[in-house]
PDB file of N, CA and C in Angstrom:
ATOM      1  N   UNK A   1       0.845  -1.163   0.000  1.00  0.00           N
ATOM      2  CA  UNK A   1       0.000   0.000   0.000  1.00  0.00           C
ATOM      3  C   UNK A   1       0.894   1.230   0.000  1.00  0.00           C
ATOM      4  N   UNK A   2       0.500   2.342  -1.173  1.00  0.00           N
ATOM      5  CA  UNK A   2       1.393   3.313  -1.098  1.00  0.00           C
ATOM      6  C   UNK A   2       0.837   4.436  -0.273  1.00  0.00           C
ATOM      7  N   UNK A   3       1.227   5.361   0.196  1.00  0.00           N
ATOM      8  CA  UNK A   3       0.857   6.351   0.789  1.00  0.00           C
ATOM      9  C   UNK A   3       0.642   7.678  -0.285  1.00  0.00           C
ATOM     10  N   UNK A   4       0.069   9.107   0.264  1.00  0.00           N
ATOM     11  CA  UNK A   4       0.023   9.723  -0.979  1.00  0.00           C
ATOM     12  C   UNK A   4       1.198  10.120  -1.537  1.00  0.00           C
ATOM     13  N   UNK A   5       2.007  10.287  -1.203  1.00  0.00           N
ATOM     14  CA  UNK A   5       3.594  10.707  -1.691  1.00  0.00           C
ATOM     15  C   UNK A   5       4.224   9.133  -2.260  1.00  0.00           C
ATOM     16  N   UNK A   6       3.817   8.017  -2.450  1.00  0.00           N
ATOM     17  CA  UNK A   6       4.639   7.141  -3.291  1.00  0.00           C
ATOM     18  C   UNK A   6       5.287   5.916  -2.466  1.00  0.00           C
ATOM     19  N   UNK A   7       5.887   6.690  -0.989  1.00  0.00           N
ATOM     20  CA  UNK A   7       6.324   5.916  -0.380  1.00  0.00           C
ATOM     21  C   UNK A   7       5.314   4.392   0.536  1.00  0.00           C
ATOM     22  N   UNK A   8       5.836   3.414   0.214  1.00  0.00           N
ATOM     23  CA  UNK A   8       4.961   2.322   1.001  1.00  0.00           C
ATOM     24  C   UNK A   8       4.715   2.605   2.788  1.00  0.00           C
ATOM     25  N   UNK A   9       3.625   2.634   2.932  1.00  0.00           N
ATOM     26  CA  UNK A   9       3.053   2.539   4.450  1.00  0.00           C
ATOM     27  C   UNK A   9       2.884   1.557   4.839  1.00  0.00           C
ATOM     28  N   UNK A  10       3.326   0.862   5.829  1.00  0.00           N
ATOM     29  CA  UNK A  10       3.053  -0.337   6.371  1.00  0.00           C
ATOM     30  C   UNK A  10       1.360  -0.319   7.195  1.00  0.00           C
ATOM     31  N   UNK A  11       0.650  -1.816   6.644  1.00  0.00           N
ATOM     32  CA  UNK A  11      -0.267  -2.098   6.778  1.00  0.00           C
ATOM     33  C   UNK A  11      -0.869  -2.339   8.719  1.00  0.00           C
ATOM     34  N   UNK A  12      -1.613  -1.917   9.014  1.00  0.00           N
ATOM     35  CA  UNK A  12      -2.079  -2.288  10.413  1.00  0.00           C
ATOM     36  C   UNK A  12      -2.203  -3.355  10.808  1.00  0.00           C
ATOM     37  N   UNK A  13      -1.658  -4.091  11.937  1.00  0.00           N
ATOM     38  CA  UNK A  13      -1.903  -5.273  12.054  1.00  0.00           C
ATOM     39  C   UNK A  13      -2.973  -6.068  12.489  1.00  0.00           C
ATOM     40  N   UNK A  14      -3.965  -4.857  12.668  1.00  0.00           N
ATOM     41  CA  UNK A  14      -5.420  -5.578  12.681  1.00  0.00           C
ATOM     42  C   UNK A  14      -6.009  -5.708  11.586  1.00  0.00           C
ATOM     43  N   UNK A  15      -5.681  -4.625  10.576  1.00  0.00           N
ATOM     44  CA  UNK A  15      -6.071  -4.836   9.150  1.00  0.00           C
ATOM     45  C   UNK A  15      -5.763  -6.047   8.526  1.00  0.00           C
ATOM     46  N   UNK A  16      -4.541  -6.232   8.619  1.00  0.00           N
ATOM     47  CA  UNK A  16      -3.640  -7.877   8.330  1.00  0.00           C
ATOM     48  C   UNK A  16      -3.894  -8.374   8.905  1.00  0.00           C
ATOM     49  N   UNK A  17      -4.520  -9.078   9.686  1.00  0.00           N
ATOM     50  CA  UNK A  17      -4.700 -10.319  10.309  1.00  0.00           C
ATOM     51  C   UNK A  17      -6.829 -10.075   9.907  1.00  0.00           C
ATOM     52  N   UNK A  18      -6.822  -9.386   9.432  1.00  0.00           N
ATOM     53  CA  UNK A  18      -8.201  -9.119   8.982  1.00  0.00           C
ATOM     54  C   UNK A  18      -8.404  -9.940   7.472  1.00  0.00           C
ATOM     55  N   UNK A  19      -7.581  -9.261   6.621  1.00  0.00           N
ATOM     56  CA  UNK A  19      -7.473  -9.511   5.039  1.00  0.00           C
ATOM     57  C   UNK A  19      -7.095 -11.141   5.529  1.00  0.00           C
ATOM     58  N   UNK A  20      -5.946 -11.851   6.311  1.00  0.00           N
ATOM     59  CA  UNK A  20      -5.337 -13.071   5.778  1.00  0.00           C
ATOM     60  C   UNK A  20      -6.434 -14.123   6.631  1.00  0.00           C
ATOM     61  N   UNK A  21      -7.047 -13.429   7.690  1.00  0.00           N
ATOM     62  CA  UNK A  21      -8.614 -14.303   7.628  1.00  0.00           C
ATOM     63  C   UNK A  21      -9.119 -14.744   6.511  1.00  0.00           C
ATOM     64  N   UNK A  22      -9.467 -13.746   6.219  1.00  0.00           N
ATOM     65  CA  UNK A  22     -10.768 -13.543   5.363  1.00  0.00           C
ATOM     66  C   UNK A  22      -9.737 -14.624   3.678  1.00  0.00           C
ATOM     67  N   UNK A  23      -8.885 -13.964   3.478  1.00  0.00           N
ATOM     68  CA  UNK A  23      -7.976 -14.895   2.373  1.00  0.00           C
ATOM     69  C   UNK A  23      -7.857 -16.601   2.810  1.00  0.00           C
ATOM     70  N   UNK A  24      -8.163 -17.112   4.271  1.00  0.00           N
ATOM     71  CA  UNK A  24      -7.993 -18.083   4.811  1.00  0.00           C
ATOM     72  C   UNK A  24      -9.301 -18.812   4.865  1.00  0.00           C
ATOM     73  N   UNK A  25     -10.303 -18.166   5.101  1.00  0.00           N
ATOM     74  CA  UNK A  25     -11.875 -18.410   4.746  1.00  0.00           C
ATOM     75  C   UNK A  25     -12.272 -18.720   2.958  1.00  0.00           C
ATOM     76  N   UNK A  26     -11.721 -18.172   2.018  1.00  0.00           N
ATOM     77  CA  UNK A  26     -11.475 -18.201   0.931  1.00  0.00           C
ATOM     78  C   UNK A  26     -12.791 -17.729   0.371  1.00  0.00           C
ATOM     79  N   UNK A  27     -12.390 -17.581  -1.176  1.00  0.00           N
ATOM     80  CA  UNK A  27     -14.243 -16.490  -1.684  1.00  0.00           C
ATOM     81  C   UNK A  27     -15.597 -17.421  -1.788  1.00  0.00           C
ATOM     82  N   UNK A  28     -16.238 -16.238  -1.039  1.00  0.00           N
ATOM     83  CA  UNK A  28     -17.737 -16.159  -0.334  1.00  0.00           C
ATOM     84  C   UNK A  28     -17.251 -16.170   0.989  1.00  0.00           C
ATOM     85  N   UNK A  29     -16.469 -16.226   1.479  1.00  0.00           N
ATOM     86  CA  UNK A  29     -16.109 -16.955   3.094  1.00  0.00           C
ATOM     87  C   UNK A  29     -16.686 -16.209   3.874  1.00  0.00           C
ATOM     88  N   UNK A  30     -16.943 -16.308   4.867  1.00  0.00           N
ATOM     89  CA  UNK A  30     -17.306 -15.105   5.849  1.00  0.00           C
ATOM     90  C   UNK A  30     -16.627 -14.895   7.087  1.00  0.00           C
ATOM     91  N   UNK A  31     -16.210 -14.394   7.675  1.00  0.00           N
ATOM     92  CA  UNK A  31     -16.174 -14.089   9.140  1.00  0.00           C
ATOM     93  C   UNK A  31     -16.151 -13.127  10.078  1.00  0.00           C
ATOM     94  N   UNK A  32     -16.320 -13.470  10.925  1.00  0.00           N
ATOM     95  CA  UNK A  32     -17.484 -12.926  12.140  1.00  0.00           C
ATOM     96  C   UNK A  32     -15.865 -11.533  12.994  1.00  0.00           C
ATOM     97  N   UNK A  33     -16.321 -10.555  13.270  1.00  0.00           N
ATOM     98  CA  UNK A  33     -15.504  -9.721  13.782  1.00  0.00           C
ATOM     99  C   UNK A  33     -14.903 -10.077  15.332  1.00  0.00           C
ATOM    100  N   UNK A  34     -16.132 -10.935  15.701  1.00  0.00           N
ATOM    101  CA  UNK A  34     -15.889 -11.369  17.305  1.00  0.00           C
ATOM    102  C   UNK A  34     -14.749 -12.812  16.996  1.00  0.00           C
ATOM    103  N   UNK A  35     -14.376 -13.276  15.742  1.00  0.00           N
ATOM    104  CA  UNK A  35     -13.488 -13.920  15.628  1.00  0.00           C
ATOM    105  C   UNK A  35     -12.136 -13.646  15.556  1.00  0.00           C
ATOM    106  N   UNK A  36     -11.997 -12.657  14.964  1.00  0.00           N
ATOM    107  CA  UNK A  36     -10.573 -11.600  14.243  1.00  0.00           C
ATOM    108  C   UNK A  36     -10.452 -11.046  16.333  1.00  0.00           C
ATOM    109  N   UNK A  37     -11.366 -10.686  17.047  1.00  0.00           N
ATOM    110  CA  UNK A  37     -10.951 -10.136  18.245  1.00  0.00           C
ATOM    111  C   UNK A  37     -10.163 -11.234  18.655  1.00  0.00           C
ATOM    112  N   UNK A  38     -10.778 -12.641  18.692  1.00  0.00           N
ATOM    113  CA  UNK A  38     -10.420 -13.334  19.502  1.00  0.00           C
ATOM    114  C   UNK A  38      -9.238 -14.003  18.762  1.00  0.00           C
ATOM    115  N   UNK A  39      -9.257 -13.790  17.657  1.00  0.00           N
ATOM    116  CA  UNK A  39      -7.533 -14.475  17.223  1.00  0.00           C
ATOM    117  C   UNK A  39      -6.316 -13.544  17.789  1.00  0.00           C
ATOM    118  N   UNK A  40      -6.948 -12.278  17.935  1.00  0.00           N
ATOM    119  CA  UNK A  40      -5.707 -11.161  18.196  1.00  0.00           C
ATOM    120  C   UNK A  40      -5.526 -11.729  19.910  1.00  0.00           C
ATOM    121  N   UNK A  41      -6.421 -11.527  20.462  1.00  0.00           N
ATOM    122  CA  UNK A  41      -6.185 -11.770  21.920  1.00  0.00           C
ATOM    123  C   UNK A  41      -5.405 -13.350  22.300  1.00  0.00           C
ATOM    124  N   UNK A  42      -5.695 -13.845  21.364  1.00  0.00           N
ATOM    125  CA  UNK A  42      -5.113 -15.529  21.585  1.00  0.00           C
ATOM    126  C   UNK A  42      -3.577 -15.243  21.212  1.00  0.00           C
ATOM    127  N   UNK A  43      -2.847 -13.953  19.957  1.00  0.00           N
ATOM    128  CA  UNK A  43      -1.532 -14.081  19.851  1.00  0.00           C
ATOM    129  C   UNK A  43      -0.921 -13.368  20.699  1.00  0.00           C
ATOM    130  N   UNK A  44      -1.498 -12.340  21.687  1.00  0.00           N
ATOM    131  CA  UNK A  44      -1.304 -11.314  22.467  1.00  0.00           C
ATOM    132  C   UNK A  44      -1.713 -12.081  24.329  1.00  0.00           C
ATOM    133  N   UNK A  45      -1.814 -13.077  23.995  1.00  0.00           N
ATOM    134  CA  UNK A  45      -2.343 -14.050  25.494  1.00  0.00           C
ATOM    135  C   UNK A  45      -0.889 -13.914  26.467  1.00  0.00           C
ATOM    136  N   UNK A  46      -1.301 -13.048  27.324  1.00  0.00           N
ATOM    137  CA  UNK A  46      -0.781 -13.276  28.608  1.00  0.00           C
ATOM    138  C   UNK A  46      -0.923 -14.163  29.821  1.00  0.00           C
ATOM    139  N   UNK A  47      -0.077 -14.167  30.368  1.00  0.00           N
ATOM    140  CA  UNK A  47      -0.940 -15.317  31.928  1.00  0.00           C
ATOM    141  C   UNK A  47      -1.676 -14.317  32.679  1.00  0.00           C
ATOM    142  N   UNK A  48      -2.635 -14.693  33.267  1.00  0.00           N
ATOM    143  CA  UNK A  48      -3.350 -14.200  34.081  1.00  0.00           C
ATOM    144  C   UNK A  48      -4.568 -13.135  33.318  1.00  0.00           C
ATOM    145  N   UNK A  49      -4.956 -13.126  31.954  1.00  0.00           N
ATOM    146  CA  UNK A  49      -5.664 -12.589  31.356  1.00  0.00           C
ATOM    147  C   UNK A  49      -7.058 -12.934  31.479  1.00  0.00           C
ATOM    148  N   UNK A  50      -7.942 -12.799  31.505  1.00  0.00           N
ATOM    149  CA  UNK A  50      -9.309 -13.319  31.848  1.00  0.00           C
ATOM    150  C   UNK A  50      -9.869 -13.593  30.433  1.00  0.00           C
ATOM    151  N   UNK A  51     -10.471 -14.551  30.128  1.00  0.00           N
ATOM    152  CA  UNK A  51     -11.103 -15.592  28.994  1.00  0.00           C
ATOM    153  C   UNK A  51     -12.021 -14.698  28.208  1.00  0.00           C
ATOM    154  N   UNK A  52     -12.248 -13.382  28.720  1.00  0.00           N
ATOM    155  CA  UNK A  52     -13.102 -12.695  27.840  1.00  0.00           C
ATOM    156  C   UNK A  52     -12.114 -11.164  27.205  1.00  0.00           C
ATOM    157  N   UNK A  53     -10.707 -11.790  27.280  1.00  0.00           N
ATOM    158  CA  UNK A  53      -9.941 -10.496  26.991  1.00  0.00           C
ATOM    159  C   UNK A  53     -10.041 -10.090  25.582  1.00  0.00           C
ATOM    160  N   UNK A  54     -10.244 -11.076  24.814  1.00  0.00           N
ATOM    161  CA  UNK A  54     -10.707 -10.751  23.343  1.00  0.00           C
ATOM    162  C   UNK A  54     -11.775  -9.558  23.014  1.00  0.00           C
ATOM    163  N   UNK A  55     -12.363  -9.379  24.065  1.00  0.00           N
ATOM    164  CA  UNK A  55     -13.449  -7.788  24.099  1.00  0.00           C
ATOM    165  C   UNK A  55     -12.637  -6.684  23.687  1.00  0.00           C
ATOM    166  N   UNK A  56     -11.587  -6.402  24.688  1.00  0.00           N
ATOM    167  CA  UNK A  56     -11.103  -5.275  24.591  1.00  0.00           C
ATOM    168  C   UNK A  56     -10.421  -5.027  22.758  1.00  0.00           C
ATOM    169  N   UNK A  57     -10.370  -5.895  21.857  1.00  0.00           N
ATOM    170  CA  UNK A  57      -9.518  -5.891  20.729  1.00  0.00           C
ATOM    171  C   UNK A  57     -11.220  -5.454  20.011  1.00  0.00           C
ATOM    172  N   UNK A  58     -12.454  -5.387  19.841  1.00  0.00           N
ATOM    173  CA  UNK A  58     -13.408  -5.236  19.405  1.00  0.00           C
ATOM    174  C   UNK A  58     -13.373  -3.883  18.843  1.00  0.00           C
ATOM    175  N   UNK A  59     -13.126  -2.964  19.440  1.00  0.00           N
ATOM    176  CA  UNK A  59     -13.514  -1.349  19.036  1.00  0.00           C
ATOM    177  C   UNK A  59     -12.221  -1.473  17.600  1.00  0.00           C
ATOM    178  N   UNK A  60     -10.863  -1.639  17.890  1.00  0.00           N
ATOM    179  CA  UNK A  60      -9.923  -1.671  16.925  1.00  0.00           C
ATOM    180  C   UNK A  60     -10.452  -2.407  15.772  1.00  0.00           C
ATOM    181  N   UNK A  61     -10.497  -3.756  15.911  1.00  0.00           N
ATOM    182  CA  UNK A  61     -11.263  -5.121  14.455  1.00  0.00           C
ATOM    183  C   UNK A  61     -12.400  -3.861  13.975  1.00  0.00           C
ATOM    184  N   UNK A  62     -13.743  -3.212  14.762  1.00  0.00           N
ATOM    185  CA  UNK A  62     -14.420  -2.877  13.972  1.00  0.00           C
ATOM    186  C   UNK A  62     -14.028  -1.388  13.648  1.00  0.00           C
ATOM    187  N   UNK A  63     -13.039  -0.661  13.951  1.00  0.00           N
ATOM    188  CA  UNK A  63     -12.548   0.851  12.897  1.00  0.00           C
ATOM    189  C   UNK A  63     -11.591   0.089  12.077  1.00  0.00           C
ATOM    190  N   UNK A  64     -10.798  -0.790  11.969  1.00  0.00           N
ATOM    191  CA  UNK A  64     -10.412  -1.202  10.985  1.00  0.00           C
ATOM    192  C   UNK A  64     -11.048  -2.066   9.953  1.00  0.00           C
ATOM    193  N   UNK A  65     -12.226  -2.585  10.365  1.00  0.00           N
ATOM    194  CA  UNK A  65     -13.182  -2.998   9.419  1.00  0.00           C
ATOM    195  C   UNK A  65     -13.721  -2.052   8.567  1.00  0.00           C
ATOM    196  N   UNK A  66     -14.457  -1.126   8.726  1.00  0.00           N
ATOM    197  CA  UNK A  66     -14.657  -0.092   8.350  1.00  0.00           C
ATOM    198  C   UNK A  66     -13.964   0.775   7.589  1.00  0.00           C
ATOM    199  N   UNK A  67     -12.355   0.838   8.052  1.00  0.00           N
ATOM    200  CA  UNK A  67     -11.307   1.446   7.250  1.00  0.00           C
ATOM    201  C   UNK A  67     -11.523   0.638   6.108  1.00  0.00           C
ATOM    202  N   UNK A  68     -11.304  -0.933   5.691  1.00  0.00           N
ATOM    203  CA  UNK A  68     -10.562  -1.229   5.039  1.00  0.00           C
ATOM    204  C   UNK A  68     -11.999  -1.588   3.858  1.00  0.00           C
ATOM    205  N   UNK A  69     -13.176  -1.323   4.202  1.00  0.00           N
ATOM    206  CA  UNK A  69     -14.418  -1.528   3.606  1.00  0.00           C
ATOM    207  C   UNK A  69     -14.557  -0.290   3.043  1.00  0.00           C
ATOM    208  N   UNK A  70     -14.430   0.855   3.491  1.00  0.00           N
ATOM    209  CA  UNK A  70     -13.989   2.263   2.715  1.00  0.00           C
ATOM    210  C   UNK A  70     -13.300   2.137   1.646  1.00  0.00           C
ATOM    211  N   UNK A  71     -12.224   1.239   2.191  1.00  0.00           N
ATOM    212  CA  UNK A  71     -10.868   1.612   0.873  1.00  0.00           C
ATOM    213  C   UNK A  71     -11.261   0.306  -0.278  1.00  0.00           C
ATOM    214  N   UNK A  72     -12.387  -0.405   0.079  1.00  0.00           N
ATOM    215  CA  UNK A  72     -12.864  -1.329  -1.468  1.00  0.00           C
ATOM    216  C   UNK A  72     -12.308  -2.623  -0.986  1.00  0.00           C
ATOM    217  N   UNK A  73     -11.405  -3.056   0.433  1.00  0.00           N
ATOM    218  CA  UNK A  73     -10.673  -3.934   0.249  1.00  0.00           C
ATOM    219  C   UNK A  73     -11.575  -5.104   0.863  1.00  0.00           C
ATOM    220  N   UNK A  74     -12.630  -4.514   1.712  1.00  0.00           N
ATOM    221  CA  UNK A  74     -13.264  -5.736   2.611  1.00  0.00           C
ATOM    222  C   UNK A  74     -14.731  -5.423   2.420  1.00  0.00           C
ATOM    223  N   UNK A  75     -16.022  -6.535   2.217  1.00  0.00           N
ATOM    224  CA  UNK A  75     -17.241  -5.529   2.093  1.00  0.00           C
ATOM    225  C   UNK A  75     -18.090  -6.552   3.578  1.00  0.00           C
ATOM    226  N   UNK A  76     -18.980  -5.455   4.225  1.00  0.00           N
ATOM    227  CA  UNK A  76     -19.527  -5.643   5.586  1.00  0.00           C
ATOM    228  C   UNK A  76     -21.006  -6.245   5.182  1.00  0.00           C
ATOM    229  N   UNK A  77     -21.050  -7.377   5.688  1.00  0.00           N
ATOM    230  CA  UNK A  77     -22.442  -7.797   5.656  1.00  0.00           C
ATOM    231  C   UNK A  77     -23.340  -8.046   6.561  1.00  0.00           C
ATOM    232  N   UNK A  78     -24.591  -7.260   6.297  1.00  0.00           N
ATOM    233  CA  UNK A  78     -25.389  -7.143   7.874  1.00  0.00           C
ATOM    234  C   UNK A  78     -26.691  -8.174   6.894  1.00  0.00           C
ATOM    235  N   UNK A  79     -27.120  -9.301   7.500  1.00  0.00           N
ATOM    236  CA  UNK A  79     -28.345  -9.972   7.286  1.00  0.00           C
ATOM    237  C   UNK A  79     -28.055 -10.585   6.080  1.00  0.00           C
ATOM    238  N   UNK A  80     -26.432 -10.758   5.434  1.00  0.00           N
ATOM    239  CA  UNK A  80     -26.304 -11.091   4.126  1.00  0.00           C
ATOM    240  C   UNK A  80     -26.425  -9.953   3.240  1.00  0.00           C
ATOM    241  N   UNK A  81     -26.483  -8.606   3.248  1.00  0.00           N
ATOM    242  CA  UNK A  81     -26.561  -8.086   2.521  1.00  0.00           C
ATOM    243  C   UNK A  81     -25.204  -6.808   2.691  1.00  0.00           C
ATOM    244  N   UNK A  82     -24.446  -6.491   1.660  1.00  0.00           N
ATOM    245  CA  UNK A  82     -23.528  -5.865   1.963  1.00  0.00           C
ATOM    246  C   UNK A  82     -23.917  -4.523   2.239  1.00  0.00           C
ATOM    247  N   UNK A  83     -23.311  -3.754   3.754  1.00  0.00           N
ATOM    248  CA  UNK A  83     -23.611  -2.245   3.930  1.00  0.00           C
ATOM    249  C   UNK A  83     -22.973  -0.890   3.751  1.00  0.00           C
ATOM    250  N   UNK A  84     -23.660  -0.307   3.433  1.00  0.00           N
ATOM    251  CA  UNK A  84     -22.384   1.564   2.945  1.00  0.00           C
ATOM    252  C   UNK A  84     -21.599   1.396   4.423  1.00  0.00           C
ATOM    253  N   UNK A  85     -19.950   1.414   4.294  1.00  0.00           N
ATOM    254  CA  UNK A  85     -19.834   1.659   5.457  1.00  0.00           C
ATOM    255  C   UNK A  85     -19.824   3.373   5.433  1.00  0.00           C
ATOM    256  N   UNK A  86     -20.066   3.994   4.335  1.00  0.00           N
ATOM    257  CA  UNK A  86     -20.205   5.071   4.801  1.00  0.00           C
ATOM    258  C   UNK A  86     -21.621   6.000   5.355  1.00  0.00           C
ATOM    259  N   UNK A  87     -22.363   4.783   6.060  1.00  0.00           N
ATOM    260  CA  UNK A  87     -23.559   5.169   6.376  1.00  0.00           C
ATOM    261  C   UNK A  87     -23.433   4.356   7.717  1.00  0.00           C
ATOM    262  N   UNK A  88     -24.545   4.989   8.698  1.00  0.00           N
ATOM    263  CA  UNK A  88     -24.560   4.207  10.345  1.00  0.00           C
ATOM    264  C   UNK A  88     -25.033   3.051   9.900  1.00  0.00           C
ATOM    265  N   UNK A  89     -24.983   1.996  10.620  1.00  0.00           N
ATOM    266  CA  UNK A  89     -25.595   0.703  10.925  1.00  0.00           C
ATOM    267  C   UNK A  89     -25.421  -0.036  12.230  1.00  0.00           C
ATOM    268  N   UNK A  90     -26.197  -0.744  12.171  1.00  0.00           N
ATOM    269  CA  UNK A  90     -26.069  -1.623  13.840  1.00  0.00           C
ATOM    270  C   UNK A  90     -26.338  -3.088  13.537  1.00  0.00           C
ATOM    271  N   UNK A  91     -25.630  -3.817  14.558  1.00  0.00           N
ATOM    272  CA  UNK A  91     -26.057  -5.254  14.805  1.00  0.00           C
ATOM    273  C   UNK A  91     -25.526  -6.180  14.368  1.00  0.00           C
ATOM    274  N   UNK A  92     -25.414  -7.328  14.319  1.00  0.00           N
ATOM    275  CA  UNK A  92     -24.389  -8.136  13.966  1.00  0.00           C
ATOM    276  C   UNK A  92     -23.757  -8.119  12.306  1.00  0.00           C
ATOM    277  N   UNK A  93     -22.863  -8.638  12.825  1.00  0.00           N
ATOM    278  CA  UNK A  93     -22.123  -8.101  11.307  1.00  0.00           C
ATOM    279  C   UNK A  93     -21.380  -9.209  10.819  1.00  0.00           C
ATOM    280  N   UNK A  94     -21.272  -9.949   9.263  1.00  0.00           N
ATOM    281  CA  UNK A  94     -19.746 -10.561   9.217  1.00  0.00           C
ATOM    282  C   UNK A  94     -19.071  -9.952   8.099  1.00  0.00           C
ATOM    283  N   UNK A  95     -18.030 -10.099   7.983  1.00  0.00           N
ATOM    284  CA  UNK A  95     -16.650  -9.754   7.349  1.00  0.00           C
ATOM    285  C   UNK A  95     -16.628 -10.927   6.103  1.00  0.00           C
ATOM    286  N   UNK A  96     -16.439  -9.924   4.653  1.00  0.00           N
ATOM    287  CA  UNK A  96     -15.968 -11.074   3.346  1.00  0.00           C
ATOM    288  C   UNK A  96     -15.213 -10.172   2.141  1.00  0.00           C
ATOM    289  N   UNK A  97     -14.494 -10.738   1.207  1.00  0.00           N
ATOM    290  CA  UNK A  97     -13.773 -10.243   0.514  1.00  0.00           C
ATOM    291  C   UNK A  97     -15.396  -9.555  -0.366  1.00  0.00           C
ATOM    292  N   UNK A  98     -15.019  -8.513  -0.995  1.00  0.00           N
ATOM    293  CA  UNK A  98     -15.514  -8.052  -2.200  1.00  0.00           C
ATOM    294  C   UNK A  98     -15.980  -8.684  -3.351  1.00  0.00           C
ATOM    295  N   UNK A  99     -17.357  -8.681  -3.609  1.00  0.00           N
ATOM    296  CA  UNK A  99     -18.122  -9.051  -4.685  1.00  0.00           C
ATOM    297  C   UNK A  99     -18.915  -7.942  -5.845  1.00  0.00           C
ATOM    298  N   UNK A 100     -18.535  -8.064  -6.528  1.00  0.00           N
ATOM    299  CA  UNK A 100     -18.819  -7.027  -7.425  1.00  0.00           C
ATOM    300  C   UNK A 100     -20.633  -7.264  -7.962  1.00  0.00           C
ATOM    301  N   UNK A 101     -20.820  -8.188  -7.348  1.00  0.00           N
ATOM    302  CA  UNK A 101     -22.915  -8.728  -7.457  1.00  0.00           C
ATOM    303  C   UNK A 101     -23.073  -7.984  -5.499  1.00  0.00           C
ATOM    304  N   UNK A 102     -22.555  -8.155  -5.162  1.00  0.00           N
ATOM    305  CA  UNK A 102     -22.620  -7.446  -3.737  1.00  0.00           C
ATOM    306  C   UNK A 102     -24.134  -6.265  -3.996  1.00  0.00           C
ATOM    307  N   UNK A 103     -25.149  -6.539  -3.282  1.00  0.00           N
ATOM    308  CA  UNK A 103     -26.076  -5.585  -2.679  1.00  0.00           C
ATOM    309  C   UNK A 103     -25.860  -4.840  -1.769  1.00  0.00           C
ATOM    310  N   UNK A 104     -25.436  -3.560  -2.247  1.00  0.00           N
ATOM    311  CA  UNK A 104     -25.291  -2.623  -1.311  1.00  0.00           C
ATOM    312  C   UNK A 104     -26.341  -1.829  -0.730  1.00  0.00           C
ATOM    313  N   UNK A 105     -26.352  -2.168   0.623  1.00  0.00           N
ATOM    314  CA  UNK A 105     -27.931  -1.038   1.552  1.00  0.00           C
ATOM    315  C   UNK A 105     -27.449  -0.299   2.593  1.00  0.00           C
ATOM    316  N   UNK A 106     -28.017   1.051   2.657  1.00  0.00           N
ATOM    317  CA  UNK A 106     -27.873   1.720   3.395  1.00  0.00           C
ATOM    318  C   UNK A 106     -28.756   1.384   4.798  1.00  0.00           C
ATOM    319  N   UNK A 107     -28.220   1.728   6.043  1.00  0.00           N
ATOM    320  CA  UNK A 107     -28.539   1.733   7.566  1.00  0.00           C
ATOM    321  C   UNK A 107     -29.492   0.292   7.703  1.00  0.00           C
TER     322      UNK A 107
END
């Protein structure tokens, strides 16, 4: 990924471990955001962490979901149907590569 001046920006590592899901699920695949939390918290596992530490990685998985559904790279599906992320929405959500038959709905 280049930045606007040319030079390469290194990718987020929630973003990446987002895309090589979803590349690991393979096309149509889906997955669930409360999964991507809990893979991060499982490589980031400390002792003494409590079994629901995968929460705290939630707010990050979903602004980088969102980032990377902006930039064309990931599309958000609420009820099966893909959503503007540039519009509000609520409620469960899963994560899949880009389909160009993709139904896009607002809120």
């Amino acid at each position: 990924m280049a930045d606007s001046d040319g030079t390469l920006k290194k990718r987020d590592p929630v973003a990446a471990i987002i895309l090589e899901m979803l590349a690991d699920a393979g096309p149509g695949g889906t997955i669930s955001p409360n999964d991507v939390a809990r893979s991060i918290a499982t490589l980031k596992h400390k002792a003494g962490d409590p079994p629901d530490a995968w929460r705290r990685y939630m707010n990050a998985v979903n602004q980088q979901a969102l980032h990377l559904a902006r930039q064309g790279e990931i599309s958000i599906l609420r009820k099966g149907v893909a959503v503007d992320p540039n519009t509000p929405f609520r409620g469960l959500v899963k994560l899949t590569l880009p389909n160009n038959q993709d139904n896009v709905r607002s809120g």
